[in-house]
Protein backbone atom coordinates (compact mmCIF):
# COMPACT_ATOMS: atom_id res chain seq x y z
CA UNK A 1 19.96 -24.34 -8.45
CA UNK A 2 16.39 -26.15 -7.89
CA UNK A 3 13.60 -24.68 -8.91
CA UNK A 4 11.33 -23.10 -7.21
CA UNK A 5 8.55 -24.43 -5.36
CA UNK A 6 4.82 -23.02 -4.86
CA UNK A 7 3.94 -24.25 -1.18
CA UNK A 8 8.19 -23.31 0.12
CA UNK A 9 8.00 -20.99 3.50
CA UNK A 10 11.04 -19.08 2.45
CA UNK A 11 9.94 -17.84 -1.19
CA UNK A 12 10.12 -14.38 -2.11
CA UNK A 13 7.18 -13.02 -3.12
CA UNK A 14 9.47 -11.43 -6.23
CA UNK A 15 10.17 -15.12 -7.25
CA UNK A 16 6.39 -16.24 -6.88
CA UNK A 17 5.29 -13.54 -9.26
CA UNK A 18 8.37 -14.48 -11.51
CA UNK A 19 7.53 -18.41 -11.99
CA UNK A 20 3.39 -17.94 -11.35
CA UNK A 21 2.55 -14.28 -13.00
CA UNK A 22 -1.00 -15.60 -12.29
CA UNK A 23 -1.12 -15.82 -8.84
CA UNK A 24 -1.05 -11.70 -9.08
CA UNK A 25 -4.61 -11.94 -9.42
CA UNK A 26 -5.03 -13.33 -5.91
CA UNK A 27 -3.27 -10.44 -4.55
CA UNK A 28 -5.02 -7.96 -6.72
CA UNK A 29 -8.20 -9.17 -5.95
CA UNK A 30 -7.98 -8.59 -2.11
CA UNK A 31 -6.63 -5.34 -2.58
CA UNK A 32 -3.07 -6.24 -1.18
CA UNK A 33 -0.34 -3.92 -2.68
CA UNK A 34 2.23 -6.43 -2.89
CA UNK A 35 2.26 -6.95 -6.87
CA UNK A 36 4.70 -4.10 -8.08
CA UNK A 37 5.55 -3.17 -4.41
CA UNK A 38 9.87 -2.71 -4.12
CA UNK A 39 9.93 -5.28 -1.37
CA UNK A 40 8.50 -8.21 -2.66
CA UNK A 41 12.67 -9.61 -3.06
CA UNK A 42 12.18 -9.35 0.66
CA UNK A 43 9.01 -10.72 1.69
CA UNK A 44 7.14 -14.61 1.30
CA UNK A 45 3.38 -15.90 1.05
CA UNK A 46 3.60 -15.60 5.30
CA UNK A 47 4.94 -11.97 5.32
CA UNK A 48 1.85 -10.87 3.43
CA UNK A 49 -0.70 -12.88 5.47
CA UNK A 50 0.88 -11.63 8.72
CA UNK A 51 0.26 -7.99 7.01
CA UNK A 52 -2.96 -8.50 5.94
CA UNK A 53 -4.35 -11.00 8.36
CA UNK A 54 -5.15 -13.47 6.24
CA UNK A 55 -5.26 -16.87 7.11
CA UNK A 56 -2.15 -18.68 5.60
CA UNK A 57 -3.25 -21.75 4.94
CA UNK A 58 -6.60 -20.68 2.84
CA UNK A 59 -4.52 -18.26 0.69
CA UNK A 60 -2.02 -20.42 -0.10
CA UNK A 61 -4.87 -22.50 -1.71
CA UNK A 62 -6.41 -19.80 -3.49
CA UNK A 63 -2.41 -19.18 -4.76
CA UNK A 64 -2.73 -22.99 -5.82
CA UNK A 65 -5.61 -22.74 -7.47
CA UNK A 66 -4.46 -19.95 -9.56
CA UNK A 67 -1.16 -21.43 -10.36
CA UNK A 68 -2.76 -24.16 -11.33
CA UNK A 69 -5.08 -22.52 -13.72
CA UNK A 70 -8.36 -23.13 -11.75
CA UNK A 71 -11.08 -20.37 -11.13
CA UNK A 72 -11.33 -19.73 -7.66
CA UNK A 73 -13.22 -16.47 -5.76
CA UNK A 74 -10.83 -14.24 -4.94
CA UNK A 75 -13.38 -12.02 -3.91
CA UNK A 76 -13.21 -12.31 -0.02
């Protein structure tokens, strides 16, 4: 099995919080329910942009960012 990779369209939200526990913060900080929720095995980075309406492209940087380690304003 390879392992897992940030910026792949068909990873499971469940799986991104597994290998990047950091990136929670992104989600917390907008408000988005999807840390904790029963159907993150389910749903990817474009499920919950499409939900939200978030642009795809500048979250995924912010979820860079935090994998990464960098500060970044997860404010918006």
């Amino acid at each position: 099995m390879r392992a897992p990779r940030l910026d792949d369209p068909d990873l499971s939200l469940h799986l991104l919080f597994d290998q990047w526990p950091q990136t929670a913060a992104v989600f917390l900080s907008r408000r988005m329910l999807c840390f904790g929720c029963p159907i993150t095995p389910f749903h990817t980075v474009i499920d919950a942009c499409l939900e939200y309406g978030l642009d795809e492209a500048e979250f995924r940087a912010e979820l860079r960012a935090a994998a990464l380690g960098h500060r970044t304003d997860c404010t918006k």
